[in-house]
Protein backbone atom coordinates (compact mmCIF):
# COMPACT_ATOMS: atom_id res chain seq x y z
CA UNK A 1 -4.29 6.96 -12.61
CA UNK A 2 -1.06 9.09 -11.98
CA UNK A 3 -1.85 9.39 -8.49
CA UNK A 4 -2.00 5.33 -8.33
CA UNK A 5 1.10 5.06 -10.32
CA UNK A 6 2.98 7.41 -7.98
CA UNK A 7 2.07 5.20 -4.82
CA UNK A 8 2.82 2.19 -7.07
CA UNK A 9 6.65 3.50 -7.66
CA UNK A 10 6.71 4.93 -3.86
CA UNK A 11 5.51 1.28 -2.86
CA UNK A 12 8.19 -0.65 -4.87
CA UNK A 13 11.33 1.79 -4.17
CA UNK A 14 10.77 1.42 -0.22
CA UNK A 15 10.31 -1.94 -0.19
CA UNK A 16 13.80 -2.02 -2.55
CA UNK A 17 15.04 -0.28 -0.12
CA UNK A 18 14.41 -1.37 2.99
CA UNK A 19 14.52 -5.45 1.74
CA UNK A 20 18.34 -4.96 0.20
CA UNK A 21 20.23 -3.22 2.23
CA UNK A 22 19.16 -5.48 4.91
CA UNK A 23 20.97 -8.46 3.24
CA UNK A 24 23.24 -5.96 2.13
CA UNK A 25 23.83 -5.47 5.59
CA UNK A 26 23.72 -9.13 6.60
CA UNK A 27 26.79 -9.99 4.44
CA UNK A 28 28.58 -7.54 5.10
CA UNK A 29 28.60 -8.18 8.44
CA UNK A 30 29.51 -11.70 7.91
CA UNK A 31 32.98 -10.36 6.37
CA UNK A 32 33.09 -7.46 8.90
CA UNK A 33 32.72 -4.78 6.51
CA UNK A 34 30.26 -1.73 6.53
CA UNK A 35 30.26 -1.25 3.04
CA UNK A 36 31.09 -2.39 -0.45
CA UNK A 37 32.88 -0.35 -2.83
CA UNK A 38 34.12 -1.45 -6.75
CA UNK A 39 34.92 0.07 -9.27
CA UNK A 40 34.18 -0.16 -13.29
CA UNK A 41 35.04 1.02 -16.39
CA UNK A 42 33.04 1.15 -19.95
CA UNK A 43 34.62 -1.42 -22.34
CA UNK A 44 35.41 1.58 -24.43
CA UNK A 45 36.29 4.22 -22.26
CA UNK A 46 39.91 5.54 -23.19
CA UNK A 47 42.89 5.35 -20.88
CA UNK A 48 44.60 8.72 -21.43
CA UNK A 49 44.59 12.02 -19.28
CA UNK A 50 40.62 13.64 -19.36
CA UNK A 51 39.19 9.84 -21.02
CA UNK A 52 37.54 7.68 -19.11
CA UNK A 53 33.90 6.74 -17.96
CA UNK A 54 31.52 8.83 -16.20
CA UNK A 55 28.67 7.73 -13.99
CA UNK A 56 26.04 10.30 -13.78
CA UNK A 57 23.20 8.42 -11.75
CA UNK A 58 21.46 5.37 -10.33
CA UNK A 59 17.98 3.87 -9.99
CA UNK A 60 16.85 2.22 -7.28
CA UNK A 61 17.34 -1.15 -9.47
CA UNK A 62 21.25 0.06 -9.30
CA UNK A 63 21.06 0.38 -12.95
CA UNK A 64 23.51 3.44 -13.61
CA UNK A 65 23.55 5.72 -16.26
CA UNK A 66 26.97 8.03 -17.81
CA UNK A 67 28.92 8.33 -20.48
CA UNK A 68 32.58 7.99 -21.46
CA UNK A 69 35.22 9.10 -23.40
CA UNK A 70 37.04 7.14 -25.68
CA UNK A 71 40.55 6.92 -27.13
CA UNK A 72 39.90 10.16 -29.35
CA UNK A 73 37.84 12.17 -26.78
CA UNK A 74 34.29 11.54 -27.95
CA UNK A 75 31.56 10.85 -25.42
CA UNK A 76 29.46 8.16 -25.88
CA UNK A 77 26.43 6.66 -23.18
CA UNK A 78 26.34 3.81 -21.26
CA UNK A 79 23.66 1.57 -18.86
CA UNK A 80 25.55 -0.62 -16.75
CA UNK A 81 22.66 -2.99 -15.75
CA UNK A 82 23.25 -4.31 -12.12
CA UNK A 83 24.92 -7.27 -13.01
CA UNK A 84 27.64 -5.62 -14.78
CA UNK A 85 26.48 -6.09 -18.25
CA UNK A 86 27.48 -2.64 -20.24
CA UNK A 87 25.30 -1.58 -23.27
CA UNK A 88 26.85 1.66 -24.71
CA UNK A 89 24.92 3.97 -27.38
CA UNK A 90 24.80 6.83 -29.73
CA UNK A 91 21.99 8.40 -31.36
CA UNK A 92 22.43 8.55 -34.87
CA UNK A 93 24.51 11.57 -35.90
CA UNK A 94 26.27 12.11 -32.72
CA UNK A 95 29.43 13.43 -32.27
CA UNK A 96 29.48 13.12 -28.36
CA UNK A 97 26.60 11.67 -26.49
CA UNK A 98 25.79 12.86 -22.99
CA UNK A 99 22.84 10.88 -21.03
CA UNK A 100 21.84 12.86 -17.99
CA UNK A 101 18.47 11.28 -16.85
CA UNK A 102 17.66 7.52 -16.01
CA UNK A 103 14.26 6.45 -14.68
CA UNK A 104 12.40 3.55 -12.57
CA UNK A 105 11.62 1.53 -16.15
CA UNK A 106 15.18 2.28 -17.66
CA UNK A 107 14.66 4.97 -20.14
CA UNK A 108 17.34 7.47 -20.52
CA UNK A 109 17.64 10.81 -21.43
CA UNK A 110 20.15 13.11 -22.69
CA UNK A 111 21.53 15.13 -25.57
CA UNK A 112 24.13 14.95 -28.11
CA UNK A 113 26.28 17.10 -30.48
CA UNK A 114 26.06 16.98 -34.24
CA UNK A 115 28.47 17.42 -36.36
CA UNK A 116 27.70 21.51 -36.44
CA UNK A 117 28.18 21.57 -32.33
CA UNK A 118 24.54 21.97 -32.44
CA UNK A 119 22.74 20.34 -29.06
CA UNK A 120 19.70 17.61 -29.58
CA UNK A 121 17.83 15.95 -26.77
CA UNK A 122 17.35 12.30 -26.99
CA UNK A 123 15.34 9.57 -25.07
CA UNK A 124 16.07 5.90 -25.21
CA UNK A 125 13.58 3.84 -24.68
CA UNK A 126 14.02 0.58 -21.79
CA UNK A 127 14.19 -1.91 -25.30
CA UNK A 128 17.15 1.07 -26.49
CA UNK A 129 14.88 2.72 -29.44
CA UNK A 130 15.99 6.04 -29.36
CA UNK A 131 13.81 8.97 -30.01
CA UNK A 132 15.78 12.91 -31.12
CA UNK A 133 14.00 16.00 -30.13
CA UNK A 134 14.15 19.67 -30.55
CA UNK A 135 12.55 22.10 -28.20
CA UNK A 136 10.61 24.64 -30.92
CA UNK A 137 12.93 27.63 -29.89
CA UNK A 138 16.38 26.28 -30.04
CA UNK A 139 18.93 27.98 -31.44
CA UNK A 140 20.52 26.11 -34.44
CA UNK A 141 24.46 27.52 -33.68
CA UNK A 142 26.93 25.82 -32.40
CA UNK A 143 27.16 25.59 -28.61
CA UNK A 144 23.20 26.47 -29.05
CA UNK A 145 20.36 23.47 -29.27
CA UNK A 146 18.24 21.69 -26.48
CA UNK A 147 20.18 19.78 -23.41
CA UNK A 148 17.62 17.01 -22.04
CA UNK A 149 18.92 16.72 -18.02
CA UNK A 150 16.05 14.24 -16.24
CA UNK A 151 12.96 11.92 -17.21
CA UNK A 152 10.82 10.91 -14.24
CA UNK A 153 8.20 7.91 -13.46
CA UNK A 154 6.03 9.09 -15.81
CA UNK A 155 8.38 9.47 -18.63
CA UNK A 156 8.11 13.05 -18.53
CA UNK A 157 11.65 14.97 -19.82
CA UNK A 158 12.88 18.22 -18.12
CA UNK A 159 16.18 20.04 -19.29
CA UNK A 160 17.03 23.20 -20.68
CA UNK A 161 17.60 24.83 -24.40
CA UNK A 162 19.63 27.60 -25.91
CA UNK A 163 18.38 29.63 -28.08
CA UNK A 164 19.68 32.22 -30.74
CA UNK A 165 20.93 34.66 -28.89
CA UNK A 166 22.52 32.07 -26.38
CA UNK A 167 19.75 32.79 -23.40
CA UNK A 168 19.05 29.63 -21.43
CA UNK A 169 15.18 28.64 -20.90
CA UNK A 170 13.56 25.30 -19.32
CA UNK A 171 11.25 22.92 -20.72
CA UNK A 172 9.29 20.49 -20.22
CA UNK A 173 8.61 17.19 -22.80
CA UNK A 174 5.10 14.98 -21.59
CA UNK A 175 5.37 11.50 -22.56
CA UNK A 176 3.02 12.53 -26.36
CA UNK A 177 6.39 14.79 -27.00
CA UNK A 178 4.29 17.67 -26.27
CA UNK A 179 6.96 20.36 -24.99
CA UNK A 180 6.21 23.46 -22.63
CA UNK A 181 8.38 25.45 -22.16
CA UNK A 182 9.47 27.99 -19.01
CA UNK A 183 11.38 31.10 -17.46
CA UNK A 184 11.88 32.02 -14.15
CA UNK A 185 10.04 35.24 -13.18
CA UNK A 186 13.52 37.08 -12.92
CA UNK A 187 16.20 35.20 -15.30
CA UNK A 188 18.14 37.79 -17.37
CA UNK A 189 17.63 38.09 -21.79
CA UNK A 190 21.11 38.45 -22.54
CA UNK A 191 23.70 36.22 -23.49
CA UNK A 192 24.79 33.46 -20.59
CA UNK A 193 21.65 34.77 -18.41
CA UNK A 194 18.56 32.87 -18.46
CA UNK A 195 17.02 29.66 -16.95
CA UNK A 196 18.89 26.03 -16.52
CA UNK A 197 17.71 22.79 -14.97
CA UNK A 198 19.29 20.69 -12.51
CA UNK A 199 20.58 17.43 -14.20
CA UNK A 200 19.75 13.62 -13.24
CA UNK A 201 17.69 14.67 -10.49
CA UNK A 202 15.92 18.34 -11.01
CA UNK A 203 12.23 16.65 -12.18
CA UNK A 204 10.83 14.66 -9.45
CA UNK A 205 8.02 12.18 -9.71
CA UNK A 206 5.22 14.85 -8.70
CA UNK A 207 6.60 17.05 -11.51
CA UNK A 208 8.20 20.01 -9.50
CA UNK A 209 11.14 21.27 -11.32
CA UNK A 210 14.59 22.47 -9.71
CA UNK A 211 17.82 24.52 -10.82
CA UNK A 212 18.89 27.94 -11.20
CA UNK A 213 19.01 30.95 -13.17
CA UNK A 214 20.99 33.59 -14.12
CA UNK A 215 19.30 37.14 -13.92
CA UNK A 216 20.29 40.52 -15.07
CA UNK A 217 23.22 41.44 -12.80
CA UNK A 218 24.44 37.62 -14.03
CA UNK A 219 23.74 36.80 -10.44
CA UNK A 220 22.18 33.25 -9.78
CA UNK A 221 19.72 32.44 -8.08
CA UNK A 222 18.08 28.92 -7.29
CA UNK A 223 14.33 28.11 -8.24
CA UNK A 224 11.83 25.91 -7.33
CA UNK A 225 9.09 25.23 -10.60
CA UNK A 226 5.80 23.66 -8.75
CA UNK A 227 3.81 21.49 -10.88
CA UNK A 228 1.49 24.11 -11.39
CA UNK A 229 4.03 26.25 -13.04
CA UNK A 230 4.09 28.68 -10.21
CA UNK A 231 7.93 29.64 -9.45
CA UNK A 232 9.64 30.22 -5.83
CA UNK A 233 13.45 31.73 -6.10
CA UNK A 234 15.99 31.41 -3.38
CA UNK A 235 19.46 31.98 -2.19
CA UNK A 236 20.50 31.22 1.25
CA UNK A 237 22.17 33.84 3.72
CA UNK A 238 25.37 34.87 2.65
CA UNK A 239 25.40 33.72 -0.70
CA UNK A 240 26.65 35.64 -3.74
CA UNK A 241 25.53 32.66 -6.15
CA UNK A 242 23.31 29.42 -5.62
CA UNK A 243 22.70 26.70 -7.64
CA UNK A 244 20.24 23.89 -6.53
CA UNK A 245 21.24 20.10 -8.12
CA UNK A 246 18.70 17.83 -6.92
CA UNK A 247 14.84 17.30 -5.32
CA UNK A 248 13.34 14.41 -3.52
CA UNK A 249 9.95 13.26 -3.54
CA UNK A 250 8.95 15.03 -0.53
CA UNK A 251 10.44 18.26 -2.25
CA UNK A 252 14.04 18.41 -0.39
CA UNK A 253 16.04 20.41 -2.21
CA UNK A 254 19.38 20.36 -2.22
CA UNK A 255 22.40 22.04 -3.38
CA UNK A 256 25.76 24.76 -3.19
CA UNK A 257 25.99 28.19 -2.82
CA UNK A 258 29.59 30.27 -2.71
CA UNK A 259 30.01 33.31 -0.44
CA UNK A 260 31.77 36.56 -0.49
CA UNK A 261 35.30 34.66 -0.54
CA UNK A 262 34.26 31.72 -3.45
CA UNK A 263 34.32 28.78 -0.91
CA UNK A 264 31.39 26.52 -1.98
CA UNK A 265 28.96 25.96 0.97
CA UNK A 266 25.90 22.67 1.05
CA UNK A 267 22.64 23.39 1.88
CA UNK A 268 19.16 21.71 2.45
CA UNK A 269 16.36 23.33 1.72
CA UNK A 270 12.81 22.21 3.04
CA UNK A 271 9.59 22.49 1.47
CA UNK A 272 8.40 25.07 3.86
CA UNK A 273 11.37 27.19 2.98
CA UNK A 274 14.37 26.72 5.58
CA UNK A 275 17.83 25.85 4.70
CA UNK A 276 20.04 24.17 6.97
CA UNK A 277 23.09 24.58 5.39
CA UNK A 278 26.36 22.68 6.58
CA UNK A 279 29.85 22.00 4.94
CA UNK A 280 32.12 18.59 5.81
CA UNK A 281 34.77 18.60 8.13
CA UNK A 282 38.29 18.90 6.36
CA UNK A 283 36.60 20.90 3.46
CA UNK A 284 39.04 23.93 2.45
CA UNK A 285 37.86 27.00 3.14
CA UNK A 286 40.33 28.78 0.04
CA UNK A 287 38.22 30.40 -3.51
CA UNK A 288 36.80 27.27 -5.18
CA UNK A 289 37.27 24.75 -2.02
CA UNK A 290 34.30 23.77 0.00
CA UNK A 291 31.54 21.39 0.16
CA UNK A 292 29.37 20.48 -3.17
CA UNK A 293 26.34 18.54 -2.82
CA UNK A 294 24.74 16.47 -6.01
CA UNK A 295 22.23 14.56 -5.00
CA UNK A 296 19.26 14.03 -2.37
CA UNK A 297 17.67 10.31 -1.89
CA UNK A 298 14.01 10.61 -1.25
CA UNK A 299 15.43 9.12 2.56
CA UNK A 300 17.25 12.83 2.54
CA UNK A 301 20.23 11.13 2.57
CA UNK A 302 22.68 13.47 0.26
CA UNK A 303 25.86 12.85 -1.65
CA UNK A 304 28.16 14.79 -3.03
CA UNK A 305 32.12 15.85 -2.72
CA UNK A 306 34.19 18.47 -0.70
CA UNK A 307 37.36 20.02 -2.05
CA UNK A 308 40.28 20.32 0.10
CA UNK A 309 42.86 22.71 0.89
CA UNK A 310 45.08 21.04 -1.55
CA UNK A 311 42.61 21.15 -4.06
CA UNK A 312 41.61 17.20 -3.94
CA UNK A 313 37.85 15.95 -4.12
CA UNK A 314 36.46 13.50 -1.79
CA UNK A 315 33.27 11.89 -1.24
CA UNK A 316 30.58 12.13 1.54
CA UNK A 317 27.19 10.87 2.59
CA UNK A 318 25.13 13.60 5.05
CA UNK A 319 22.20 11.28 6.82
CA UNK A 320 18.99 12.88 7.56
CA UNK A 321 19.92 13.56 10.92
CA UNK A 322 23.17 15.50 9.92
CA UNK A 323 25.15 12.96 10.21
CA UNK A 324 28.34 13.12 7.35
CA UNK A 325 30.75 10.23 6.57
CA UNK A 326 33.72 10.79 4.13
CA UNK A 327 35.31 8.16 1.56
CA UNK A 328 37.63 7.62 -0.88
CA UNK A 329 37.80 5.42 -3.56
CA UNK A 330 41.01 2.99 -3.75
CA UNK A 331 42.83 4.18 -6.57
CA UNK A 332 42.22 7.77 -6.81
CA UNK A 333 44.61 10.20 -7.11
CA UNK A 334 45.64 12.69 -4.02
CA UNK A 335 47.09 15.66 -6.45
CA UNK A 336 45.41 18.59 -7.31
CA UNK A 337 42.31 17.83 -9.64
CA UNK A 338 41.82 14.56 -8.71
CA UNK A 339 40.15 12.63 -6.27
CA UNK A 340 36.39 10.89 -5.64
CA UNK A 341 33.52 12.61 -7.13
CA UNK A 342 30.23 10.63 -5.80
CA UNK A 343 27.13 12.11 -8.64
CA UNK A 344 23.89 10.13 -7.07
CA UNK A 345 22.30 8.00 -4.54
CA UNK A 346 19.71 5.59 -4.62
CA UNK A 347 16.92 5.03 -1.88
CA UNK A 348 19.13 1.66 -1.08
CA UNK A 349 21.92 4.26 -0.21
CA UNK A 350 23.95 2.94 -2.88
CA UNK A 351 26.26 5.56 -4.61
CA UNK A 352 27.99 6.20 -7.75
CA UNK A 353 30.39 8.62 -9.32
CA UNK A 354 33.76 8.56 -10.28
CA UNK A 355 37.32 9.32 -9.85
CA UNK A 356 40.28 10.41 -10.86
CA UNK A 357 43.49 8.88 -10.90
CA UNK A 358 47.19 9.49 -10.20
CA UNK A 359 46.99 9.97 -14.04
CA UNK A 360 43.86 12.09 -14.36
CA UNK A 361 42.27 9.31 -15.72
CA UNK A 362 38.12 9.01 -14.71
CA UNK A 363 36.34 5.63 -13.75
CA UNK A 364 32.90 4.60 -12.44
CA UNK A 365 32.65 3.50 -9.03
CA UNK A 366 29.28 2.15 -7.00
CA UNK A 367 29.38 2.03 -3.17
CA UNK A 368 26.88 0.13 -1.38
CA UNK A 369 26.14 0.22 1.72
C-alpha cells in the first residue's frame, strides 16, 4: 500500500507539473512575460523593522506555509491557500508559532514556544485540528523542547529535540504518534553538538532523512539517514562546515558549505555520492558572502539566495543542467541585510520566500514561472 501511494503522489505532482506551467507558460506569453512574480502579506503581519510575514514552503498545489510576526513581535502560522485566502493559527498556549513542514494533503507541522520558552511540536491537520507533541527525551528548559521541521506524504513528522543538557538529536513521529528517535554515528554529547534536521524539506516521501550535525571538535558535518536507519556523513572538498537543507525524491541532496575564508559555497550532492558544487555569478566572495541553497524540486531544480559584496541577498533558480538565473523582488531593499530570500520550490517551478525592504520590513512573495 505505501509503495502504491508513493506512485499515486509521484503520478499527480508530474502531471501538476507538467499540465500548469504549460498554461502558465501560454499566458505569459500572451503578455510577453517569462514569469509572474507578486507579492503578499499575512493580514496580521506587523509593519515595523524585523515584523512581517515569512514564507517557509510550497506544495505542488501552491499552497504555502510560514509564519509572521505581528505588531508586538510574536510569530504566529499561516496557509495561504492558492487563491489567496489566508488562515492564520496558534496552538493553544503558544507564545510564538513556527510551522516548518507542509505536505501534499495540507497538514502542517511545526513547533511553538510556551510561555516557559519551552519548544513543542505541533501538527495541524488539512480540516486545522491541531495535535501538540513531545519527543520522550526533551528537555523541559527554556530554549530546550522538540522543534518539528517536515511531514511527508505519508504524514510522517521529522525534526529535531533538545534535551537537558542542550544536545540536539533527530526524530522521527509515524502517523500512530509513535516517535523514534536518532543520532548520527559521530555527533558530539556536549552542549550545542549533536544532531539537527533540515527544515521544510529534510524527510522525503521514501523516508530518507537529511541535515547535519555537530560532532566533538563542534565541526559539522552533513548526513544522509536512509530509511533503514543506516547513516552516510559528508562534507565536500574544502569545507570547514556543511550543512545539507533539502532532498528530492530521487535522493538529491542539496545544500552550503563555508571554506577556510567563511564564504558560503552550493553544492549538489547525488545519490551515488558526488557533489557538484557551484556558486552564482555576482556572489561575494568576503566572510559570510556566497551562495546559499534551500531547496531542491524533485525536477533538481534548486532555489536559494547569494549574498553580495555589499552584503545584499538575492534570489536564484540553478536548472538541472546548471543553468542559474538571478531575481529580485520589486520592492526589496538594496542595503545591507536586506534583499530577496527565495525558501522553496515546487515541481511547477513556482517559488516562494520573502524579502526585505528599504525598511527591514519581511513579506511573502511567490514567483511562477
Amino acid at each position: 500500500m505505501k509503495y502504491e501511494k508513493l506512485m499515486s503522489i509521484v503520478a499527480i505532482a508530474l502531471m501538476v507539473a507538467l499540465a500548469i506551467p504549460a498554461s502558465l507558460a501560454a499566458q505569459d506569453n500572451q503578455h510577453g512575460k517569462h514569469s509572474k512574480l507578486i507579492t503578499f502579506n499575512a493580514p496580521d503581519a506587523g509593519t515595523g523593522a524585523g515584523q512581517g510575514t515569512y514564507a517557509i514552503g510550497i506544495n505542488v498545489w501552491g499552497s504555502i506555509v510560514g509564519y509572521y510576526a505581528d505588531g508586538n513581535n510574536v510569530n504566529h502560522g499561516f496557509l495561504r491557500n492558492p487563491n489567496g485566502s489566508f488562515a492564520e493559527f496558534d496552538p493553544t498556549g503558544s507564545v510564538g508559532t513556527l510551522p516548518l513542514g507542509l505536505n501534499l494533503e495540507g497538514a502542517i507541522t511545526g513547533y511553538y514556544a510556551d510561555e516557559s520558552g519551552v519548544s513543542h511540536g505541533f501538527l495541524r491537520a488539512p480540516d486545522g485540528a491541531i495535535t501538540t507533541f513531545d519527543a520522550p527525551d526533551a528537555g523541559t528548559g527554556a530554549g530546550q523542547g522538540t522543534y518539528s521541521a517536515n511531514i511527508n506524504p505519508f504524514g510522517v513528522i521529522a525534526g529535531w529535540y533538545v534535551d537537558g543538557n542542550n544536545v540536539n538529536h533527530g526524530f522521527l513521529r509515524a502517523p500512530d504518534g509513535a516517535i523514534t528517535t536518532f543520532d548520527a554515528p559521530h555527533a558530539g554529547k556536549g552542549a550545542g553538538q549533536g544532531t539537527s534536521t533540515a527544515e521544510f524539506s529534510g524527510l522525503n516521501p521514501a523516508g530518507a532523512v537529511t541535515g547535519w550535525y555537530v560532532d566533538a571538535s563542534n565541526v559539522c558535518h552533513g548526513y544522509l539517514r536512509a530509511p533503514d536507519g543506516s547513516f552516510t556523513r559528508f562534507n565536500p572538498t574544502g569545507s570547514v562546515c556543511a550543512v545539507s537543507l533539502s532532498i528530492n525524491l530521487e535522493g538529491m541532496i542539496t545544500g552550503w558549505y563555508v571554506d577556510a575564508s567563511i564564504v558560503y559555497h552550493g553544492y549538489l550532492r547525488a545519490p551515488d555520492g558526488t557533489f557538484t558544487k557551484f556558486n552564482v555569478r555576482g556572489a561575494g566572495t568576503g566572510a559570510n558572502q556566497g551562495t546559499l541553497p534551500a531547496n531542491i524540486n524533485d525536477f533538481q531544480a534548486i532555489t536559494g539566495e547569494y549574498v553580495d559584496a555589499s552584503n545584499v541577498y538575492h534570489g536564484y533558480v540553478r536548472t538541472s543542467g546548471g543553468a542559474i538565473t538571478t531575481f529580485n523582488v520589486p520592492g526589496a531593499g538594496t542595503g545591507s541585510g536586506q534583499g530577496t530570500l527565495p525558501s522553496s520550490n515546487n515541481l511547477e517551478g513556482a517559488i516562494t520566500g520573502w524579502y526585505v525592504d528599504a525598511s527591514n520590513v519581511n513579506h511573502g512573495f511567490l514567483r511562477s514561472e
